[in-house]
C-alpha atoms as a PDB file:
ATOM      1  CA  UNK A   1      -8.393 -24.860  44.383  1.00  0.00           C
ATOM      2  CA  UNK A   2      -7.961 -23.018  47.474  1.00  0.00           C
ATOM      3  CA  UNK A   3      -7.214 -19.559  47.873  1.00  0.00           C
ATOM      4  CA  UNK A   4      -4.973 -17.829  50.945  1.00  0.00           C
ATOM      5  CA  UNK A   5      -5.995 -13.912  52.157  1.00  0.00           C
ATOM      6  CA  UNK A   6      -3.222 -12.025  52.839  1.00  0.00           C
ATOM      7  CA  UNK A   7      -5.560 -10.462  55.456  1.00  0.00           C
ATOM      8  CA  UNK A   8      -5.074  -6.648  53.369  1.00  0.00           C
ATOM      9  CA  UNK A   9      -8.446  -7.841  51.323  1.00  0.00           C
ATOM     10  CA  UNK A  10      -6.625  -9.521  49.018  1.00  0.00           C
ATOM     11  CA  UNK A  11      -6.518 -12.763  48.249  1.00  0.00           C
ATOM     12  CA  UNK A  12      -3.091 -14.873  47.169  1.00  0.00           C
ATOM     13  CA  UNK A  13      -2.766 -16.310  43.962  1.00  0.00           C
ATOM     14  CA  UNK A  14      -2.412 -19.991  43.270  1.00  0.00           C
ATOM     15  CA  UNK A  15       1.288 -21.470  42.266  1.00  0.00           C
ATOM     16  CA  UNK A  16      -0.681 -23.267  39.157  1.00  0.00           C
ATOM     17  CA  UNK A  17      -2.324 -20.050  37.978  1.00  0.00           C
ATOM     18  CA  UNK A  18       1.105 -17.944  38.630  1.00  0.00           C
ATOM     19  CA  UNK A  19       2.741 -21.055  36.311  1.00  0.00           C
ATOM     20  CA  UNK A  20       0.473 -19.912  33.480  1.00  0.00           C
ATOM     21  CA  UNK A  21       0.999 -16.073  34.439  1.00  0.00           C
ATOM     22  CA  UNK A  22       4.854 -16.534  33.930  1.00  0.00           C
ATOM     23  CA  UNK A  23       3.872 -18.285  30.578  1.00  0.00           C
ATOM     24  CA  UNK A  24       2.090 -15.683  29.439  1.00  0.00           C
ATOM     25  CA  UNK A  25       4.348 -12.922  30.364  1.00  0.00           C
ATOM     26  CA  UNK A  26       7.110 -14.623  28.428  1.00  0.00           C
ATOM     27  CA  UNK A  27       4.649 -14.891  25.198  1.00  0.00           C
ATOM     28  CA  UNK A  28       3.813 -11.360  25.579  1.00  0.00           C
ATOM     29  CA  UNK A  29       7.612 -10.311  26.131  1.00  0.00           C
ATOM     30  CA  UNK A  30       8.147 -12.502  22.283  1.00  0.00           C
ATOM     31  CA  UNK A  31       5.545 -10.698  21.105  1.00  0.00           C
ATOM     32  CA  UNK A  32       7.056  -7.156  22.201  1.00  0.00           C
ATOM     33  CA  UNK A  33      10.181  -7.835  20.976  1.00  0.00           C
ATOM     34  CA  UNK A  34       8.788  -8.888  17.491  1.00  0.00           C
ATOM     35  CA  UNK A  35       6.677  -5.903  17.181  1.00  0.00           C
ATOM     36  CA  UNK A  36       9.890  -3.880  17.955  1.00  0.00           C
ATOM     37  CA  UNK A  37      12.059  -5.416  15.552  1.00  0.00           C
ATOM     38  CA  UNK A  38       9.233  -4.115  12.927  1.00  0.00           C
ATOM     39  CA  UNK A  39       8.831  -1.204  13.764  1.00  0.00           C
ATOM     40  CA  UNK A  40       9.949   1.685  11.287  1.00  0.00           C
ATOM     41  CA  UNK A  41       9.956   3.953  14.306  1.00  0.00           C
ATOM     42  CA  UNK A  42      13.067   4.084  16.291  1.00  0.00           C
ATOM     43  CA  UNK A  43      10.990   5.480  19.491  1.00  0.00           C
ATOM     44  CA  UNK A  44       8.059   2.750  19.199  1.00  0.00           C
ATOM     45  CA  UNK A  45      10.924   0.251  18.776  1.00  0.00           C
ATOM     46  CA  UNK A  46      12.602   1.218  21.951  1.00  0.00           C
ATOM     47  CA  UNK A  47       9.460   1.379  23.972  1.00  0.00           C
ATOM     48  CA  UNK A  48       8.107  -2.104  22.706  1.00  0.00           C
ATOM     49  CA  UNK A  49      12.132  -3.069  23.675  1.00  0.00           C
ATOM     50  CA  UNK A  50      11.396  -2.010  27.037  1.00  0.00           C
ATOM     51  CA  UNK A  51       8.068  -3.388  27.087  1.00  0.00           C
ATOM     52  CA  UNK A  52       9.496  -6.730  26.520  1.00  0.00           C
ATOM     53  CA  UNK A  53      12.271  -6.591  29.104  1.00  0.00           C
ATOM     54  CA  UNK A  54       9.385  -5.487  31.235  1.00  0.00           C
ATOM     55  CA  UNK A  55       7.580  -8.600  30.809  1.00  0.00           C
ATOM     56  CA  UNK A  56      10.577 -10.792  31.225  1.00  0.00           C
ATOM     57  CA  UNK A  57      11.605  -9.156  34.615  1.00  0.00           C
ATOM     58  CA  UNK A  58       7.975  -9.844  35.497  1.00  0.00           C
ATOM     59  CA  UNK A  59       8.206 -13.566  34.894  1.00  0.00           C
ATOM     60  CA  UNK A  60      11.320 -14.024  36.394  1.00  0.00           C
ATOM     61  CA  UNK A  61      10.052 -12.541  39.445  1.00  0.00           C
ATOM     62  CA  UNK A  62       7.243 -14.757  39.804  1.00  0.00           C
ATOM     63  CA  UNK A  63       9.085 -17.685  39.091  1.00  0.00           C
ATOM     64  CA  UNK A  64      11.682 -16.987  41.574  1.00  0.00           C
ATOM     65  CA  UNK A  65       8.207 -16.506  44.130  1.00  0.00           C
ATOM     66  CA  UNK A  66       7.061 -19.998  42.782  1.00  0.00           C
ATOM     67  CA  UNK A  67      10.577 -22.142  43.363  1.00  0.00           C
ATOM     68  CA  UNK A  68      10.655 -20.358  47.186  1.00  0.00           C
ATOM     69  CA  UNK A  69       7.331 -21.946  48.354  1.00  0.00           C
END
């Protein structure tokens, strides 16, 4: 696999590895959401809440990045 500097020291990451970064965000934006529907806590179940729309946001963005190149 070949890897691209950005020239700041950096290096780029590669579409298949941002495929299973997207993938993993989503599972960990399921598993948020689950822990916040358990929680007895109101606050912990906003935060997880949150957490999860985090995670989604965070996928979406790299798989808008992936579909441009």
């Amino acid at each position: 696999m070949i890897s691209v500097s950005r020239g700041n020291g950096r290096t780029a990451t590669p579409l298949t590895h941002m495929s299973k970064t997207t993938k993993a965000l989503k599972k960990q934006a399921v598993t948020s959401q689950s822990v916040a529907q358990r929680a007895t806590d109101p606050a912990i179940a906003r935060q997880m809440t949150t957490l999860a729309e985090a995670f989604r946001a965070q996928a979406a963005v790299l798989k808008k990045k992936t579909k441009k190149k």
